[in-house]
N, C-alpha and C. Protein backbone atom coordinates (compact mmCIF):
# COMPACT_ATOMS: atom_id res chain seq x y z
N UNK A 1 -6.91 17.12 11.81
CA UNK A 1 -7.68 15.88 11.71
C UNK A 1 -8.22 15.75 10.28
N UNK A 2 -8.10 14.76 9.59
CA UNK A 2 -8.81 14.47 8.60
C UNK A 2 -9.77 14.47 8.14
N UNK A 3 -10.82 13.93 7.38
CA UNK A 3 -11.78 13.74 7.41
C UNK A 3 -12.99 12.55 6.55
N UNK A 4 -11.84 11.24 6.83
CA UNK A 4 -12.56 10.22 6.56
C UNK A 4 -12.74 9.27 7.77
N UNK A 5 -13.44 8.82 8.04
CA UNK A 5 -14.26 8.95 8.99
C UNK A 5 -14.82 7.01 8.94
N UNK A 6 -15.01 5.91 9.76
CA UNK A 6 -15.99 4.87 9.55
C UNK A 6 -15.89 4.75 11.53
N UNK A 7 -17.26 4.23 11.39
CA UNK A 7 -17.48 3.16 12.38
C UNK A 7 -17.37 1.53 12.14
N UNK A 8 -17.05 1.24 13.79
CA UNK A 8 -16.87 0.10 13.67
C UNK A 8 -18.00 -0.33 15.08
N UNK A 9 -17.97 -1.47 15.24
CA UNK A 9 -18.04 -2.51 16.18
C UNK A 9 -17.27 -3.32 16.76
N UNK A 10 -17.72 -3.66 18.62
CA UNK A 10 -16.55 -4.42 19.33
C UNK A 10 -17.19 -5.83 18.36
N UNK A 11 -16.01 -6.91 18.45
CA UNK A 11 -15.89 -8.17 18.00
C UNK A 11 -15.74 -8.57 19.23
N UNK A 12 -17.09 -9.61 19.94
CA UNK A 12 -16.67 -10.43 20.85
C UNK A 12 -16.69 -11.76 20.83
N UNK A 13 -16.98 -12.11 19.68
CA UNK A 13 -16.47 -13.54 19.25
C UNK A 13 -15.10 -13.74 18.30
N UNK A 14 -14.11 -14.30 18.49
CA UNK A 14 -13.02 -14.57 17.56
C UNK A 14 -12.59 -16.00 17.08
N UNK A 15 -11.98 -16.22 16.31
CA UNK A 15 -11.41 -17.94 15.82
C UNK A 15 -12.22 -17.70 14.28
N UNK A 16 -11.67 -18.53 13.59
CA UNK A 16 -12.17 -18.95 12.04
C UNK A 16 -13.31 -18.65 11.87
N UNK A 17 -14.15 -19.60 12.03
CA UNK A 17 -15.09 -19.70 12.50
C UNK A 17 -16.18 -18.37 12.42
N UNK A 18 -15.85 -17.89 14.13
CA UNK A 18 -16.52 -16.30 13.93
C UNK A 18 -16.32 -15.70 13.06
N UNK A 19 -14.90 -15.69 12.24
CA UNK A 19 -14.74 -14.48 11.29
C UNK A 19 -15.73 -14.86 10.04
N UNK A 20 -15.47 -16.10 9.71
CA UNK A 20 -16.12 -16.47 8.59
C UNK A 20 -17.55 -16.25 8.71
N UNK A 21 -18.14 -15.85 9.48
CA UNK A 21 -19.39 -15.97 10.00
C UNK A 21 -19.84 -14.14 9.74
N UNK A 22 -18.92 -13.43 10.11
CA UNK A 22 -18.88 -12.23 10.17
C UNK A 22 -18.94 -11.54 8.72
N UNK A 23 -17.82 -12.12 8.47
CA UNK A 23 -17.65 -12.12 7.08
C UNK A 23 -18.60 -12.43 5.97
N UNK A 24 -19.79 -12.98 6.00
CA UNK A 24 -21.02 -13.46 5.75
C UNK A 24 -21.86 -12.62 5.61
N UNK A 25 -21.66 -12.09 6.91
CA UNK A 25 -22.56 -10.76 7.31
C UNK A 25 -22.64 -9.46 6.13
N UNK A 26 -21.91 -9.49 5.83
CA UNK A 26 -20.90 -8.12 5.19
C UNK A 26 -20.27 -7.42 5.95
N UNK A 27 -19.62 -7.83 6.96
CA UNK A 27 -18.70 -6.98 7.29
C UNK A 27 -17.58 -7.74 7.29
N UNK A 28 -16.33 -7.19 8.10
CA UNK A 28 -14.78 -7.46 8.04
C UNK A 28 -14.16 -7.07 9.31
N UNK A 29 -13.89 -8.40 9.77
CA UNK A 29 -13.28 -8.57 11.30
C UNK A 29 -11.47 -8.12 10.87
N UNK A 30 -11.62 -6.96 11.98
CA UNK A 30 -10.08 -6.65 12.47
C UNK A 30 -9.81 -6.43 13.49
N UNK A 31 -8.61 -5.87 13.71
CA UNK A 31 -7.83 -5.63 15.04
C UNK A 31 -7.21 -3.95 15.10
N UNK A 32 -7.10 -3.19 16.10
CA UNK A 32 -7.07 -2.16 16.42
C UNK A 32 -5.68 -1.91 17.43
N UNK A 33 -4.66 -1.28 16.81
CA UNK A 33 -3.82 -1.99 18.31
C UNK A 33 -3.02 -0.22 18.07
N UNK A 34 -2.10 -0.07 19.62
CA UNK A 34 -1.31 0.88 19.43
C UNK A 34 -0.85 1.27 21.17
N UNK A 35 0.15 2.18 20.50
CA UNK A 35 1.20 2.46 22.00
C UNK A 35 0.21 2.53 23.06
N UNK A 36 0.15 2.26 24.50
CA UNK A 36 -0.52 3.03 25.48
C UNK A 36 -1.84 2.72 25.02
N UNK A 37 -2.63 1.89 24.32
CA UNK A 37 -3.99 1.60 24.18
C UNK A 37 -4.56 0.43 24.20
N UNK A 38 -5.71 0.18 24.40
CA UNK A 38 -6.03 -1.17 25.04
C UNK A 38 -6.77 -1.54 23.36
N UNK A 39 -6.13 -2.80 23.21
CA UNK A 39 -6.43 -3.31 21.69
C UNK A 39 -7.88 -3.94 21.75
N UNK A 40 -8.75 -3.31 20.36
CA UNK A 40 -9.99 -3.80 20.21
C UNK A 40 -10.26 -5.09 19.25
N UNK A 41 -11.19 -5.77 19.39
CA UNK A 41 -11.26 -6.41 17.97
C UNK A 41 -12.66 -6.09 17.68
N UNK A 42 -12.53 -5.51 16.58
CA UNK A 42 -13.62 -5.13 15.80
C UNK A 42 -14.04 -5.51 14.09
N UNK A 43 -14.91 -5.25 13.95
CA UNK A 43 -15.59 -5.51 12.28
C UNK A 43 -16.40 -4.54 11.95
N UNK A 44 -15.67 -4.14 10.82
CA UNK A 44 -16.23 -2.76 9.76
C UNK A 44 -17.45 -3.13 8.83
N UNK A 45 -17.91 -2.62 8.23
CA UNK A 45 -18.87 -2.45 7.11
C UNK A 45 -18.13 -2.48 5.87
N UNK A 46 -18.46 -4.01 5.09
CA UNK A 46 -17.45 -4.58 3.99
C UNK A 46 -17.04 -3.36 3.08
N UNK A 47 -18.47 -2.58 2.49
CA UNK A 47 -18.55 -2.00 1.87
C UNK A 47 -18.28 -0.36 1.90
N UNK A 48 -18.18 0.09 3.18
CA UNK A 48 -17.59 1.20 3.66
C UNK A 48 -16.05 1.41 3.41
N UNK A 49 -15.54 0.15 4.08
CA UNK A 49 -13.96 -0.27 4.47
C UNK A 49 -13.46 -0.35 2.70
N UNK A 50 -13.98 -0.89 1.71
CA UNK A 50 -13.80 -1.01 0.53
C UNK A 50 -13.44 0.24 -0.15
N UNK A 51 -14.94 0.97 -0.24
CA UNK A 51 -14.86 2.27 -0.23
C UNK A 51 -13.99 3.27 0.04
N UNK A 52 -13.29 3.56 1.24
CA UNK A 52 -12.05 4.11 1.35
C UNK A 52 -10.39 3.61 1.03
N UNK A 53 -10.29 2.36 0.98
CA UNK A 53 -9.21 2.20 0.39
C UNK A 53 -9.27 2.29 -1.18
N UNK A 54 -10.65 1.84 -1.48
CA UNK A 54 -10.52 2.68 -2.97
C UNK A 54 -10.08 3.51 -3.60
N UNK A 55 -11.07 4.55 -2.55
CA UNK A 55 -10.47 6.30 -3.00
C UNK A 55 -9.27 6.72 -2.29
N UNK A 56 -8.80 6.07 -1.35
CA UNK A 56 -7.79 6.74 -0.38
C UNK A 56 -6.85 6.03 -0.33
N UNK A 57 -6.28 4.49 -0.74
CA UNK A 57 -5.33 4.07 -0.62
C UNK A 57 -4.99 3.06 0.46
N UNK A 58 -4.31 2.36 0.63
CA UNK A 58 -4.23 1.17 1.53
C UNK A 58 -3.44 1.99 2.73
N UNK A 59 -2.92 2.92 2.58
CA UNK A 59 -2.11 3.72 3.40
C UNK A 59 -3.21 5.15 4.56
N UNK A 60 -4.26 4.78 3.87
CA UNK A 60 -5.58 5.87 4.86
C UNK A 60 -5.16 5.76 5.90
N UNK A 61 -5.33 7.66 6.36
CA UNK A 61 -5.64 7.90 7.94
C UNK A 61 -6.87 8.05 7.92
N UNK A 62 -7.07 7.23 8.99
CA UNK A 62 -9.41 7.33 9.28
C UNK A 62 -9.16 7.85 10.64
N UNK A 63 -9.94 8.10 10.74
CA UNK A 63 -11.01 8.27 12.13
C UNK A 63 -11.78 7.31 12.24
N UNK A 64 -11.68 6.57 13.32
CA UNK A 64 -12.14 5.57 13.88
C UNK A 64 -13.03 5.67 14.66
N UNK A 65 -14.55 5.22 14.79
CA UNK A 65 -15.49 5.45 16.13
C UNK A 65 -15.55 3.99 16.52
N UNK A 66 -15.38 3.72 17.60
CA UNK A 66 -15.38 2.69 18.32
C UNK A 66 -15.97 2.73 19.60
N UNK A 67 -17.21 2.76 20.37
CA UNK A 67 -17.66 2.47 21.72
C UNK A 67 -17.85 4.10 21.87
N UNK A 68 -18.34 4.89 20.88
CA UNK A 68 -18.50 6.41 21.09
C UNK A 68 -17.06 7.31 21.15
N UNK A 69 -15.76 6.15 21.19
CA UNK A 69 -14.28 7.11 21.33
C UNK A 69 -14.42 7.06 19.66
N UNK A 70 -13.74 8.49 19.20
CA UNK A 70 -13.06 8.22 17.93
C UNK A 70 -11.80 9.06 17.70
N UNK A 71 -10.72 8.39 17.36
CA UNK A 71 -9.46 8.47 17.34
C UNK A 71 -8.70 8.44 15.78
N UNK A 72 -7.70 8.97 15.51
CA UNK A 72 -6.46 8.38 14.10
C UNK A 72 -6.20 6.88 13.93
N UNK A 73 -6.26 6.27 13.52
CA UNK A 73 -5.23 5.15 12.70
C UNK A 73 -5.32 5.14 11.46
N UNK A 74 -4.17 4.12 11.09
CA UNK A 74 -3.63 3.91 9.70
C UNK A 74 -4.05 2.50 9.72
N UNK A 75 -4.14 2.37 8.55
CA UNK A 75 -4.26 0.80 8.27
C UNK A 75 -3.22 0.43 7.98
N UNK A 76 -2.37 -0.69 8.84
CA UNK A 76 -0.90 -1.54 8.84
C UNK A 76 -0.98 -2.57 7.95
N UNK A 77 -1.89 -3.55 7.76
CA UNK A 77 -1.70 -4.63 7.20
C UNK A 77 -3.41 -4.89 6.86
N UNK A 78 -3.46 -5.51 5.23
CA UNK A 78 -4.60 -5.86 4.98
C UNK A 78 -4.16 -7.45 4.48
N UNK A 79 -5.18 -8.39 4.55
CA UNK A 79 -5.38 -9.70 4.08
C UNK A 79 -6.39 -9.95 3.25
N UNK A 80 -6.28 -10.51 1.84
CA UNK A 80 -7.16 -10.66 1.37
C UNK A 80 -6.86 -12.27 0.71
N UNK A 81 -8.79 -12.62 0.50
CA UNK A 81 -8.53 -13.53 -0.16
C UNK A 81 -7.48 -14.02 -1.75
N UNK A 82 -6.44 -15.70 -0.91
CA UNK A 82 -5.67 -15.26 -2.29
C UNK A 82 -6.20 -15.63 -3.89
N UNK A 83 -7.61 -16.49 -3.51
CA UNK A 83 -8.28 -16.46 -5.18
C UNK A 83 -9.27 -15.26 -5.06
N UNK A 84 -9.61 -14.60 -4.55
CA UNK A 84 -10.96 -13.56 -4.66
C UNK A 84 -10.40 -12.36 -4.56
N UNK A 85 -9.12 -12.60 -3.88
CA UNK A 85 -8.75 -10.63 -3.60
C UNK A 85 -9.65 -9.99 -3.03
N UNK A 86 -10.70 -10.72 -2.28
CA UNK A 86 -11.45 -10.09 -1.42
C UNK A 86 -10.94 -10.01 0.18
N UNK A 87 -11.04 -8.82 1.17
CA UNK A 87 -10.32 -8.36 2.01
C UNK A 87 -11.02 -9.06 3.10
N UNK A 88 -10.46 -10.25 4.17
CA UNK A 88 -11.12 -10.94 4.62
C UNK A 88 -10.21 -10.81 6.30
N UNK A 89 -9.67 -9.78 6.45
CA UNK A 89 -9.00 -9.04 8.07
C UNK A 89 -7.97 -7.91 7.10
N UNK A 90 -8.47 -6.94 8.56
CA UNK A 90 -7.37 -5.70 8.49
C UNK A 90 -7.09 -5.46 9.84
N UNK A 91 -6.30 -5.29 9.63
CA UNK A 91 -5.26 -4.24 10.88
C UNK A 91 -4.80 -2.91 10.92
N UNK A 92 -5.49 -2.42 12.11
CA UNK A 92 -5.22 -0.89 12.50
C UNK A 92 -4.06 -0.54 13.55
N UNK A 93 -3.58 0.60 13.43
CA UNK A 93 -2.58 0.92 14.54
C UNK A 93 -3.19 2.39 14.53
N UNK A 94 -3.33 2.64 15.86
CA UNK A 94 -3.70 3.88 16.62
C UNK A 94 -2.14 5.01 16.19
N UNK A 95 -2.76 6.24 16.02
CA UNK A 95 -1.75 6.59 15.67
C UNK A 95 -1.61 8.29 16.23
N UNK A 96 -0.62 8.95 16.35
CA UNK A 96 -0.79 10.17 17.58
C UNK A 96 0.13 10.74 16.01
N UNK A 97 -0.91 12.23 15.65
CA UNK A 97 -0.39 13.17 14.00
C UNK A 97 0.70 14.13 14.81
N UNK A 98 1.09 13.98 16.03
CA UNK A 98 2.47 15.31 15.37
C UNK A 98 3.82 13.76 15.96
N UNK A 99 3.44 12.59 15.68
CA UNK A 99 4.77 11.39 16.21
C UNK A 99 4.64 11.10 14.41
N UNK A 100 6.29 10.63 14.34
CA UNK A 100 6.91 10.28 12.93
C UNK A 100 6.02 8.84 13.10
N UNK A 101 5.59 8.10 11.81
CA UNK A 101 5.38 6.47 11.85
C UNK A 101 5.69 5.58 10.70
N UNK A 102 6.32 4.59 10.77
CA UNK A 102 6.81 4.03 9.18
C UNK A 102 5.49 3.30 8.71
N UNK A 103 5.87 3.68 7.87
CA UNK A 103 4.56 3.22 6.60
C UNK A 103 5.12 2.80 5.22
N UNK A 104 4.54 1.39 4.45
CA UNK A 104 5.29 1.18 2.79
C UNK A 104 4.06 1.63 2.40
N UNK A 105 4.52 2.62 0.99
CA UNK A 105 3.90 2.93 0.16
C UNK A 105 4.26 2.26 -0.88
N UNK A 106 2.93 2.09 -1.90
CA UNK A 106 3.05 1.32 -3.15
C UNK A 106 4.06 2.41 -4.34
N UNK A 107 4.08 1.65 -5.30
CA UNK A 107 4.90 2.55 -6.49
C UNK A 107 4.15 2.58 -7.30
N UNK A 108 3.82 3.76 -8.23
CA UNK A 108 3.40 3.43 -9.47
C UNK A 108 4.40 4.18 -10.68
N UNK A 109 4.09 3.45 -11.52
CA UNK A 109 5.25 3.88 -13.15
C UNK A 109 3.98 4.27 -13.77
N UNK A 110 4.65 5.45 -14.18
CA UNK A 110 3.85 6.49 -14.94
C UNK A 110 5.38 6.62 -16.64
N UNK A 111 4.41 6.32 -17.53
CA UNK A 111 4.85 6.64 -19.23
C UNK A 111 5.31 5.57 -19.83
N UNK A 112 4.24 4.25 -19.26
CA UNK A 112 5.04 2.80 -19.37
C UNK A 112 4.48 2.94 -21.01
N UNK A 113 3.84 3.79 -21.39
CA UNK A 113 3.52 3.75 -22.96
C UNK A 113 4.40 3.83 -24.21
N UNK A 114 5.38 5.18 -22.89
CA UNK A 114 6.14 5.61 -24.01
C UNK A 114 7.90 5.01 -24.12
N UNK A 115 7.32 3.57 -23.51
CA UNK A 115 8.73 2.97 -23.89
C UNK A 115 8.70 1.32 -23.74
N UNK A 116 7.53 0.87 -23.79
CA UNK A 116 7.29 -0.67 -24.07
C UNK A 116 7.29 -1.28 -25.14
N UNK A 117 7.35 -0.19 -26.23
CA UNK A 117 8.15 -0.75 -27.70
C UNK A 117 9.32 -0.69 -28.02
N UNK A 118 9.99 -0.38 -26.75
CA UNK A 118 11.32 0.11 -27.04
C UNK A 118 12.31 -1.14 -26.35
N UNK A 119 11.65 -1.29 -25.40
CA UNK A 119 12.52 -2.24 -24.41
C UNK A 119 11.05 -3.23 -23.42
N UNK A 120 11.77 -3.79 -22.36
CA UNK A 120 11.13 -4.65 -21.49
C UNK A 120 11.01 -4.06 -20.14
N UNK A 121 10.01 -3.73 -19.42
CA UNK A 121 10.06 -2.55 -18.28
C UNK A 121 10.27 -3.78 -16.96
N UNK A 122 11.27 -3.81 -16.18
CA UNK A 122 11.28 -4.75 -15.11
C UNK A 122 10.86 -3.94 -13.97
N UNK A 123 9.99 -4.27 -13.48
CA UNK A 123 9.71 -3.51 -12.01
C UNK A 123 10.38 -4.40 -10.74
N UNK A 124 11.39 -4.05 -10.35
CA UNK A 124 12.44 -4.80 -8.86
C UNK A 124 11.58 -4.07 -7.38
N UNK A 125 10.94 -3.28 -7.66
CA UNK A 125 10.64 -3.15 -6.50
C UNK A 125 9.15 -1.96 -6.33
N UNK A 126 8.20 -2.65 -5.74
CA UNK A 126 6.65 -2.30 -5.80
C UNK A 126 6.77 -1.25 -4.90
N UNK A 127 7.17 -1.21 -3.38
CA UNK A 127 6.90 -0.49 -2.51
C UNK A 127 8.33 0.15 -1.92
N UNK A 128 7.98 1.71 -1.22
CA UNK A 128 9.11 2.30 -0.58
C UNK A 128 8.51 2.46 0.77
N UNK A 129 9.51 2.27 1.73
CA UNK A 129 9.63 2.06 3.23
C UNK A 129 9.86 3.41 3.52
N UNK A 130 8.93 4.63 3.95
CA UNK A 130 9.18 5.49 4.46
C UNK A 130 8.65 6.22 6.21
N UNK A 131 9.17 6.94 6.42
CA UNK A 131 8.79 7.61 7.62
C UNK A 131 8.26 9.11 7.73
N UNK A 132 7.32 9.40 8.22
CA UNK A 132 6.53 10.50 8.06
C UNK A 132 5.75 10.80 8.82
N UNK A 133 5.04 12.43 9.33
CA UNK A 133 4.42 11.78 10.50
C UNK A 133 2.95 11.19 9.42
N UNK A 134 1.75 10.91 9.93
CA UNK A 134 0.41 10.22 9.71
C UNK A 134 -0.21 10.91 8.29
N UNK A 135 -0.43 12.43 8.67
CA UNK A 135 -1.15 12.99 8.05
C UNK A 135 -0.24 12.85 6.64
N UNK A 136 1.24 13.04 6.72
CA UNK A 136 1.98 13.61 5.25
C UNK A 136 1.92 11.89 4.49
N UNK A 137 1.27 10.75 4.92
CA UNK A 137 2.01 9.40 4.35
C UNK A 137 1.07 10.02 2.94
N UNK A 138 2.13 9.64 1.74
CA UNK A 138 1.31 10.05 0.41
C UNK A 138 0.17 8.39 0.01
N UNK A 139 -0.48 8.37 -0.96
CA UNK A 139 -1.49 7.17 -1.27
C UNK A 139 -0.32 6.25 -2.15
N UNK A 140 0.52 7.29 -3.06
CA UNK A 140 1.39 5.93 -3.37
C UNK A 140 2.46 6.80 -4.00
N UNK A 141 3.43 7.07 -4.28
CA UNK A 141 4.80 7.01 -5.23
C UNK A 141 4.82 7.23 -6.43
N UNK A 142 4.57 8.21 -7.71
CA UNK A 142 4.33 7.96 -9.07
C UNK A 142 5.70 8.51 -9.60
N UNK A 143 6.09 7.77 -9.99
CA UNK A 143 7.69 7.46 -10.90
C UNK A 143 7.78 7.63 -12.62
N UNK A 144 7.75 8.20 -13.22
CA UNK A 144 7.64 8.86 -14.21
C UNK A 144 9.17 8.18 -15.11
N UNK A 145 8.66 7.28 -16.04
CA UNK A 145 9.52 6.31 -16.67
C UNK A 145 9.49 6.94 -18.52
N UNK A 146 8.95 7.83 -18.84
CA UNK A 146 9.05 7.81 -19.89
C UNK A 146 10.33 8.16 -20.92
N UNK A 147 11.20 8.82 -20.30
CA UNK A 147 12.28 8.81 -20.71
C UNK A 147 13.51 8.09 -20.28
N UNK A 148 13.13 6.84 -20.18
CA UNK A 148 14.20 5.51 -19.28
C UNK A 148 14.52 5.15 -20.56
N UNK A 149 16.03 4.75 -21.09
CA UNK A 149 16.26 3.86 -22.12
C UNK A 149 16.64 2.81 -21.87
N UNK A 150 16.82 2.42 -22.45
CA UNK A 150 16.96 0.95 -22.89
C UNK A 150 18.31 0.58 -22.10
N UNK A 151 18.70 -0.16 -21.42
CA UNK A 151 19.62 -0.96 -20.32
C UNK A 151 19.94 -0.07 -19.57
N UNK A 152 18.67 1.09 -19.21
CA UNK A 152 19.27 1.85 -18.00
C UNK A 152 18.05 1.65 -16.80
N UNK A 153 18.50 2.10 -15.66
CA UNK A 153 17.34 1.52 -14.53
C UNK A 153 16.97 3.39 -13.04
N UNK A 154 15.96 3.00 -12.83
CA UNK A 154 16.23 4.02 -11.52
C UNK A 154 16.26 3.38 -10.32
N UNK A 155 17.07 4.36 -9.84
CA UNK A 155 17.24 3.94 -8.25
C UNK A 155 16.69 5.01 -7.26
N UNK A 156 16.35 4.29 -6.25
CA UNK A 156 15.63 4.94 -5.27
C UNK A 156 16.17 6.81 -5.27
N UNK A 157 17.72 6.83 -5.12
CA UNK A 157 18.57 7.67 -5.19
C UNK A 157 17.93 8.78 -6.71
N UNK A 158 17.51 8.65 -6.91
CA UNK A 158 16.85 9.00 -8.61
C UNK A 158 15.75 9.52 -8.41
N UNK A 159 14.66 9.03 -7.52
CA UNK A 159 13.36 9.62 -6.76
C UNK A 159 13.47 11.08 -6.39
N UNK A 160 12.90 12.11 -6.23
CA UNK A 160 12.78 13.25 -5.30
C UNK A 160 11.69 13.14 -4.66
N UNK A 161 11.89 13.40 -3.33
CA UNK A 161 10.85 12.85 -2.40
C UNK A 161 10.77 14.01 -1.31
N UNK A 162 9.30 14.48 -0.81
CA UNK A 162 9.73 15.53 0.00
C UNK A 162 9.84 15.93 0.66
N UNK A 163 10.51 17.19 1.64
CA UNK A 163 11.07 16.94 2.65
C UNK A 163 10.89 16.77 3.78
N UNK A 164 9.30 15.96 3.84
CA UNK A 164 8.92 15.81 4.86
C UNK A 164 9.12 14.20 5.53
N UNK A 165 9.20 13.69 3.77
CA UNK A 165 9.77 12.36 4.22
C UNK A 165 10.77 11.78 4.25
N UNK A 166 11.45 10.53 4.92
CA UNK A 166 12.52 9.96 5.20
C UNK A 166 12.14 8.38 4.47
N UNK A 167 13.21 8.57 3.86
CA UNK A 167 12.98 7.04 2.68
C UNK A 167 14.23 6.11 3.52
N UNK A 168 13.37 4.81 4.06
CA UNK A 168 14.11 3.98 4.81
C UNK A 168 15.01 3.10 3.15
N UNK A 169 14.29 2.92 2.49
CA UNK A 169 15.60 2.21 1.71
C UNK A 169 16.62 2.17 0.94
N UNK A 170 17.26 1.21 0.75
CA UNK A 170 19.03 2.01 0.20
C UNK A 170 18.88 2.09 -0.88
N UNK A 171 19.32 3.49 -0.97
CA UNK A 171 19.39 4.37 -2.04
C UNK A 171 19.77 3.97 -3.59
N UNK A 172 20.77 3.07 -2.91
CA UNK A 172 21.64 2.69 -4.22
C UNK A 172 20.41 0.93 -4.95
N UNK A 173 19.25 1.03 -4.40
CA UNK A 173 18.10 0.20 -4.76
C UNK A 173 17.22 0.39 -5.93
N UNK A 174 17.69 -0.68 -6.58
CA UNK A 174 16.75 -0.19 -8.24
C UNK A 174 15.41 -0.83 -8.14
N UNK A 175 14.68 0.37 -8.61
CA UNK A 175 13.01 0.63 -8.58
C UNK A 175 12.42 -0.35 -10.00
N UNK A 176 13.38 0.43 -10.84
CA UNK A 176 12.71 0.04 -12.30
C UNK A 176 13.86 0.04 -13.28
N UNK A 177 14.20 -1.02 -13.87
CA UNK A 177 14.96 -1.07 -15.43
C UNK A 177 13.86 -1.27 -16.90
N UNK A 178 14.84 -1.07 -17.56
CA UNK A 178 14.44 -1.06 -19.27
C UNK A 178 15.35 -1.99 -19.75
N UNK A 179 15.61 -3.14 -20.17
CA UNK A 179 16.27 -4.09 -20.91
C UNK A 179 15.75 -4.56 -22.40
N UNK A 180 16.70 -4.68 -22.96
CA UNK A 180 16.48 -4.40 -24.29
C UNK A 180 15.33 -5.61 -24.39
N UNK A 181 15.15 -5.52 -25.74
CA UNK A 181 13.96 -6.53 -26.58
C UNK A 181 14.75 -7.49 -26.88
N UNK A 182 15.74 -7.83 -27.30
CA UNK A 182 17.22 -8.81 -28.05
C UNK A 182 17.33 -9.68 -26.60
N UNK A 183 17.27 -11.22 -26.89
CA UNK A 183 17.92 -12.04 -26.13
C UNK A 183 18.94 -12.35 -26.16
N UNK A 184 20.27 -13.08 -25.39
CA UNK A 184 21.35 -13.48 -25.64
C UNK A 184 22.13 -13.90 -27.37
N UNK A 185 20.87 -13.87 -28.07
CA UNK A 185 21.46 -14.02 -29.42
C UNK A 185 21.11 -13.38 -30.23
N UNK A 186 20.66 -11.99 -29.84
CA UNK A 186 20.73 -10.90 -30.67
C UNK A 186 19.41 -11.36 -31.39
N UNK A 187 18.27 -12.19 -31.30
CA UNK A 187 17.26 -12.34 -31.60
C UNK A 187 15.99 -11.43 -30.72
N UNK A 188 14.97 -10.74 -31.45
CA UNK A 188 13.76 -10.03 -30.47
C UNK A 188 13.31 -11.26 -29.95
N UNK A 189 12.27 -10.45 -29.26
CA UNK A 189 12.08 -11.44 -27.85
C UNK A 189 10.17 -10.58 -27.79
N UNK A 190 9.33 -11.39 -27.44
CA UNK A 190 8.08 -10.68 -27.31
C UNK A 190 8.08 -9.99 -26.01
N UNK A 191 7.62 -8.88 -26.39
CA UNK A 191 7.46 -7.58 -24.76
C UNK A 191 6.24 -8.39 -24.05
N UNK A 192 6.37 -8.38 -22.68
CA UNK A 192 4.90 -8.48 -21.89
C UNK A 192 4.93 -7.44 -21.06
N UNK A 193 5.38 -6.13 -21.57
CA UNK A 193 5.11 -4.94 -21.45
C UNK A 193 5.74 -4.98 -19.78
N UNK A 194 5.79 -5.59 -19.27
CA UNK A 194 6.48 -5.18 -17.71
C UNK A 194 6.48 -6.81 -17.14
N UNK A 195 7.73 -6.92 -16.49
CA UNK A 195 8.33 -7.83 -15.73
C UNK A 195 8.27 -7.79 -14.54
N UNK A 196 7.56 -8.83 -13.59
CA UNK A 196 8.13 -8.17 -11.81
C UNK A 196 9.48 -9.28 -11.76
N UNK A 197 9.84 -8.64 -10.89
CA UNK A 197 11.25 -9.75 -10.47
C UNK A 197 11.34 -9.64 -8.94
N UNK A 198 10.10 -9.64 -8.83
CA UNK A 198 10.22 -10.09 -7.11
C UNK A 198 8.57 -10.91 -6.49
């Protein structure tokens, strides 16, 4: 068992409305759901719930107290506001630590320093789709780009990942390229240091 830990509260009002109302409060109306369990709706403490995905990642296993039970979940899905980026519903799934469960983890590029004068860093793909049981899901992916040159890319297949996990996506899937600085006419081109293309 872990050892991050929040309480919550039952939610017995729901619709817009209530949430927005809740939400007021300082707290943050969600949902609790999973195999064989009777789904709650509840609202956390804004600033608690903040707090651990901070330090722990959008991918946290908590301990949940709910009605004096406290149990595993992961957090499945967060919503946040799209001008505030403030987190305005989350979703939990109950979760049993010796069962496998898919989870996306974020990516991060690590040595984007040591090659954004060199080329244009395209990031194709933020998150990897893996399977693991609860306890092993990592907080995120760090991909180590500093020796990428220039019109070459990695692919998932390129990752070492370990062997506890199972990487749902195809292999032959590029994470990250380096494309030169030169546009179609052999003219530079200004870096904005990283590209998404998705």
């Amino acid at each position: 068992m872990n050892d991050i830990h929040i309480n919550c509260n039952i939610r017995n009002e729901t619709g817009k409305n209530a949430c927005h109302r809740i939400r007021n409060n300082g707290q943050i109306p969600g949902i609790i759901y999973g195999r064989n369990f009777s789904n709650y709706s509840v609202q956390f403490d804004a600033n608690e719930l903040n707090k651990i995905i901070k330090e722990y990642g959008e991918n946290a296993l908590i301990n949940v107290e709910v009605e004096g039970n406290t149990f595993p979940a992961m957090i499945k899905e967060i919503q946040r506001n799209p001008i505030k980026g403030d987190i305005i519903h989350v979703d939990l799934q109950k979760v049993y630590e010796t069962e496998r469960i898919h989870a996306t983890v974020p990516i991060v590029l690590k040595g984007k320093e040591y090659v954004k004068n060199i080329g244009v860093i395209q990031q194709q793909l933020k998150n990897i789709e893996i399977e693991c049981l609860p306890t092993q899901v990592p907080k995120n992916i760090t991909i180590d780009i500093s020796n990428l040159l220039t019109g070459h890319s990695l692919r998932v297949s390129d990752v070492e990942f370990g062997e506890e996990i199972s990487v749902l996506n195809d292999k032959n899937e590029i994470i990250v390229s380096l494309a030169s600085m030169k546009n179609e006419d052999g003219e530079e081109v200004e870096n904005e240091e990283e590209t998404n293309l998705i």
